[in-house]
N, C-alpha and C. Protein backbone atom coordinates (compact mmCIF):
# COMPACT_ATOMS: atom_id res chain seq x y z
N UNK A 1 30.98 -9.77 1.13
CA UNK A 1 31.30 -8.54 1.83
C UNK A 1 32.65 -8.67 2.52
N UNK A 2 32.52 -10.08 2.85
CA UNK A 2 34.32 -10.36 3.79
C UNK A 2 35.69 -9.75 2.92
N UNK A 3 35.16 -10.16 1.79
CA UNK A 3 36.44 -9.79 0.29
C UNK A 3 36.33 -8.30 0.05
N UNK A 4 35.69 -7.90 0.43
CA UNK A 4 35.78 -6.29 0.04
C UNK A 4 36.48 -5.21 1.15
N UNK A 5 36.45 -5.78 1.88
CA UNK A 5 37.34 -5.38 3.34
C UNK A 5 38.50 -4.77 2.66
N UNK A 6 38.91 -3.91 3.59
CA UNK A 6 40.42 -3.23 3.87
C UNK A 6 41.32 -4.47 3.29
N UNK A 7 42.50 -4.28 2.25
CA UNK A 7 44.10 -5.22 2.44
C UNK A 7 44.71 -4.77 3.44
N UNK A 8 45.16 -5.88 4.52
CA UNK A 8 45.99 -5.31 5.44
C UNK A 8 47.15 -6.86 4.75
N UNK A 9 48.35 -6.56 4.56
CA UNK A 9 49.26 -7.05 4.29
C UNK A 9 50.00 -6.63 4.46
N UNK A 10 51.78 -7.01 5.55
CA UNK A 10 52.59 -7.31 5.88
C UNK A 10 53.64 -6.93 4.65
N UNK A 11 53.95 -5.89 4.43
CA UNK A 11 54.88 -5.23 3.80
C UNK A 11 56.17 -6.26 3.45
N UNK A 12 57.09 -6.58 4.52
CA UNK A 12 58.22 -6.91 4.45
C UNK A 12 57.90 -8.98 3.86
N UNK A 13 56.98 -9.74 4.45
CA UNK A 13 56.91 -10.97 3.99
C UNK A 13 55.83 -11.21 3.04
N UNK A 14 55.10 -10.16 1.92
CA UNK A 14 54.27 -10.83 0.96
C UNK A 14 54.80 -10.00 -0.20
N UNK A 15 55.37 -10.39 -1.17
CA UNK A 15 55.89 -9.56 -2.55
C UNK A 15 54.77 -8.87 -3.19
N UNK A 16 54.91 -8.20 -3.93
CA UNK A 16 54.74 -6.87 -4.96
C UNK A 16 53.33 -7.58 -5.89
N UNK A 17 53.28 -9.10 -6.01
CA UNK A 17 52.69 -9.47 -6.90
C UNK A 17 50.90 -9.63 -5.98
N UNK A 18 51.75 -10.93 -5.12
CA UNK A 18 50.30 -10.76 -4.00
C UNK A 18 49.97 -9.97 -3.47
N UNK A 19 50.16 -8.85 -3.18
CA UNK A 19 49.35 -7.64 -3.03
C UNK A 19 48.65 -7.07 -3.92
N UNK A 20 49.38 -7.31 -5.35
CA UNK A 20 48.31 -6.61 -6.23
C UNK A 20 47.64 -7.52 -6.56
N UNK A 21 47.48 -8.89 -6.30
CA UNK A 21 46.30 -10.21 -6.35
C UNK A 21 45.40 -9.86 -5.28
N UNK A 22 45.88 -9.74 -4.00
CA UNK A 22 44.76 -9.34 -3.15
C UNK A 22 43.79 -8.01 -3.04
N UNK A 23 44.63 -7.06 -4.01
CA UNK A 23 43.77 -5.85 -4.03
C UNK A 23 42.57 -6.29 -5.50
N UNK A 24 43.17 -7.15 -6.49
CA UNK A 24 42.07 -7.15 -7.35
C UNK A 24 41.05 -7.89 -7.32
N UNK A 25 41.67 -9.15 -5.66
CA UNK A 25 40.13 -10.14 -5.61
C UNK A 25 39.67 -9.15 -4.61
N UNK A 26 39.73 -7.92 -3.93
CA UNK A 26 39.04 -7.19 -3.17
C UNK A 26 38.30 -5.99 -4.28
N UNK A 27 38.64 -5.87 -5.36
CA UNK A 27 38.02 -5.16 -6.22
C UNK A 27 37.06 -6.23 -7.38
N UNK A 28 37.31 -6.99 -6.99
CA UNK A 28 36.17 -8.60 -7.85
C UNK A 28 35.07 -8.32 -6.82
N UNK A 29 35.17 -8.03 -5.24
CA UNK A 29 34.57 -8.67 -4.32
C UNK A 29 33.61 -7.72 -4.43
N UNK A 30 34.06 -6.44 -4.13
CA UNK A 30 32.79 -5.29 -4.12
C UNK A 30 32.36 -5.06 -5.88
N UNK A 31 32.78 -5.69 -6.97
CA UNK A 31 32.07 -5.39 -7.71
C UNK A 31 30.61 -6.02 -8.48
N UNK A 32 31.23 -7.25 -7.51
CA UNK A 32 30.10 -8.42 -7.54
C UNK A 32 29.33 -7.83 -6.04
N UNK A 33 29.58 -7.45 -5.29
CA UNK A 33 28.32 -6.68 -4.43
C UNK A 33 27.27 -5.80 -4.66
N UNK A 34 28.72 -4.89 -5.68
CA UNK A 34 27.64 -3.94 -6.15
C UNK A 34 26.87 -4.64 -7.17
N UNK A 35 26.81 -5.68 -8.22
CA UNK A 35 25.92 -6.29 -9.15
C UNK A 35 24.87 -6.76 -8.11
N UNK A 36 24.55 -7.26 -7.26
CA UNK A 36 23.63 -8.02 -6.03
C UNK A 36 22.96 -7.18 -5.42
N UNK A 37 23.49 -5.68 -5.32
CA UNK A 37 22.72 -4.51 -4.68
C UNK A 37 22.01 -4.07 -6.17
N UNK A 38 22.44 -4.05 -6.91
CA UNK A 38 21.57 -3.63 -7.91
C UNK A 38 21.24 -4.45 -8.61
N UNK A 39 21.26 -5.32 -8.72
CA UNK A 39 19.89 -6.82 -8.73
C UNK A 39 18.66 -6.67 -8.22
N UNK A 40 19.25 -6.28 -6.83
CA UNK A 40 17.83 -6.46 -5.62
C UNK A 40 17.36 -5.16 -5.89
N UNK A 41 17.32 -3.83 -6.19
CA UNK A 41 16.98 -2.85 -6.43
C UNK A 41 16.43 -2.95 -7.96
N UNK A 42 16.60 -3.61 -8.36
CA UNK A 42 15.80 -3.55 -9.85
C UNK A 42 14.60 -4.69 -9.47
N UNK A 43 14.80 -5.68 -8.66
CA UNK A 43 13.65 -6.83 -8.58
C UNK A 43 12.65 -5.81 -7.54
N UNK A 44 13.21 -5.19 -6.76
CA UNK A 44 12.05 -4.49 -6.02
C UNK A 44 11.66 -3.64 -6.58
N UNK A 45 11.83 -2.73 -7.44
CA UNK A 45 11.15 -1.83 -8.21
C UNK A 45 10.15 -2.88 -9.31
N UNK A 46 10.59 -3.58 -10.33
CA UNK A 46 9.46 -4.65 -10.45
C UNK A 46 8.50 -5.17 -10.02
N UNK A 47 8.21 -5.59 -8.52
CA UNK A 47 7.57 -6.31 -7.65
C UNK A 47 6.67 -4.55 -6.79
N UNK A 48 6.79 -3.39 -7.27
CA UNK A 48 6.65 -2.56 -6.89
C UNK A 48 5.74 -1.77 -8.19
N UNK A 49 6.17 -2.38 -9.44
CA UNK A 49 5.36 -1.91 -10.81
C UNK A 49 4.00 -3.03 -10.65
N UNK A 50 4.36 -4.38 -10.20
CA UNK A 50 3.38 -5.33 -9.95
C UNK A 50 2.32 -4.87 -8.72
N UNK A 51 2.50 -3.93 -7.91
CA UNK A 51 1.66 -3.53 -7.02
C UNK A 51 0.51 -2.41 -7.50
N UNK A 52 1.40 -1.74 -8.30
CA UNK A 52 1.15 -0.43 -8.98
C UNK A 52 -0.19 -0.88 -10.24
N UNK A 53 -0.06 -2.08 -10.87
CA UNK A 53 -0.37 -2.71 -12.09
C UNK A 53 0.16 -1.79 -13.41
N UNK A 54 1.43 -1.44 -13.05
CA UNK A 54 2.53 -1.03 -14.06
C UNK A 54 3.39 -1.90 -14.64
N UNK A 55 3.11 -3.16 -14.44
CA UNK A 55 4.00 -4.08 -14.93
C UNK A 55 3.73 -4.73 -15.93
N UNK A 56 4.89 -4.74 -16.78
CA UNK A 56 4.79 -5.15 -18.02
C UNK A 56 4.48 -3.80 -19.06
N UNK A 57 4.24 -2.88 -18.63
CA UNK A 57 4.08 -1.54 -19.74
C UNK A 57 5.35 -1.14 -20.03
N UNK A 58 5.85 -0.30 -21.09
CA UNK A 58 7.20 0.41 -21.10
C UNK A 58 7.05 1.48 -20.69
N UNK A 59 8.40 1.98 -19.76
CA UNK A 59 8.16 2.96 -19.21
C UNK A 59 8.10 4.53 -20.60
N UNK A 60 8.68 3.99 -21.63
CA UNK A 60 8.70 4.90 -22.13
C UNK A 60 7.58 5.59 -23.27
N UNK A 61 6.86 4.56 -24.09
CA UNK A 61 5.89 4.90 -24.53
C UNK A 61 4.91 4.02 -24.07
N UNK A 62 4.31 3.16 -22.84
CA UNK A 62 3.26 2.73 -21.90
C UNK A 62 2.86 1.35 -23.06
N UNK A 63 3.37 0.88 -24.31
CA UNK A 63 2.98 -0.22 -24.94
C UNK A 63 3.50 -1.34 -23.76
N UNK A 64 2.33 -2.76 -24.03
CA UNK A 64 3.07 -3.81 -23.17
C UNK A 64 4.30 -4.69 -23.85
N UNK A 65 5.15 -4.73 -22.93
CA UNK A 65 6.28 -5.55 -23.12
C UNK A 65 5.73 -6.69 -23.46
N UNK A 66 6.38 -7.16 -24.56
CA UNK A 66 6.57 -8.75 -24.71
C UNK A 66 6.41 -9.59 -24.05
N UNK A 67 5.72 -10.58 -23.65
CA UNK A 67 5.86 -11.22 -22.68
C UNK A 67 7.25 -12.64 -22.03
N UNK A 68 7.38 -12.81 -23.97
CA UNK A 68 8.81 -13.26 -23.61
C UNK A 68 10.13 -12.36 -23.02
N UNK A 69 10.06 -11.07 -23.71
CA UNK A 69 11.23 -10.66 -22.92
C UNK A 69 10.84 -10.38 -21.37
N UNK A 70 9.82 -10.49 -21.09
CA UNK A 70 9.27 -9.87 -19.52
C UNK A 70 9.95 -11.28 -19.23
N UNK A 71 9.82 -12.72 -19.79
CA UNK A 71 10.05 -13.89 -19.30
C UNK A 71 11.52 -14.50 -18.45
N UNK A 72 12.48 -13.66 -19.97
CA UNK A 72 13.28 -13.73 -19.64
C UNK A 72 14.11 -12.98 -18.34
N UNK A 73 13.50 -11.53 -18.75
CA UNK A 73 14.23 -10.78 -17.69
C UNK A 73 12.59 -9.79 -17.14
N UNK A 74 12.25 -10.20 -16.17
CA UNK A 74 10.91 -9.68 -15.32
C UNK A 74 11.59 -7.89 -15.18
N UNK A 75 12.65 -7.38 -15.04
CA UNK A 75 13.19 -6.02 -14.44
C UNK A 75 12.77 -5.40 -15.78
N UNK A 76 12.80 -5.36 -16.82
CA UNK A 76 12.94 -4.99 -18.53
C UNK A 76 12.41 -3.50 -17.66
N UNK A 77 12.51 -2.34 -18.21
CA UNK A 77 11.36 -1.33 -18.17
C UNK A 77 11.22 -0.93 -19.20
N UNK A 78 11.79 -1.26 -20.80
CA UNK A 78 11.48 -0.94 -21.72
C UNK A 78 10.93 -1.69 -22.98
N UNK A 79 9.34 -1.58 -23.78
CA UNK A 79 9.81 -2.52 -24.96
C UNK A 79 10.81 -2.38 -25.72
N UNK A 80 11.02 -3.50 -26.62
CA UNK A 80 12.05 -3.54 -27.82
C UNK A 80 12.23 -2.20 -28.70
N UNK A 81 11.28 -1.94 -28.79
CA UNK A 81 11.70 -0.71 -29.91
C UNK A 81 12.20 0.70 -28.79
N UNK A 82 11.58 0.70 -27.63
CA UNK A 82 12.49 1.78 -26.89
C UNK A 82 13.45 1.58 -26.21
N UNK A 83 13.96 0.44 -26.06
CA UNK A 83 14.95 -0.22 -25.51
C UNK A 83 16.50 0.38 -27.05
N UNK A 84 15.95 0.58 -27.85
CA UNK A 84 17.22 0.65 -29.11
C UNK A 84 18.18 1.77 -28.60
């Protein structure tokens, strides 16, 4: 969150280049935040299908997911064939 902050940089002593280095590790910073906010928003909706005993169905035609792909990635909401 520290990296996603405002650039405040000193016009006259940092050149043309480090500024546009510091604006793109401040655009690395919030875009890897936003991947971590929507990480945690997909694991809680999971852990929220597990309450429900919706987990592991596809959301789209209610067959159960695979259990390997559930393995790999627990968030899936779709089987393989509605996932295409």
């Amino acid at each position: 969150e520290e990296g996603s902050g405002t650039v405040h940089l000193d016009q006259q002593s940092v050149g043309r280049l480090s500024r546009m280095d510091a604006l793109q590790g401040q655009a690395l910073a919030k875009a890897g935040k936003e991947r971590a906010e929507l990480q945690l928003r997909q694991i809680e909706a999971a852990l929220a299908r597990i309450d429900n005993d919706d987990f592991g169905d596809c959301m789209e035609c209610g067959e159960p997911i695979n259990p390997k792909r559930l393995e790999i990635d627990p968030t899936v909401l779709y089987c393989i064939e509605c996932a295409r």
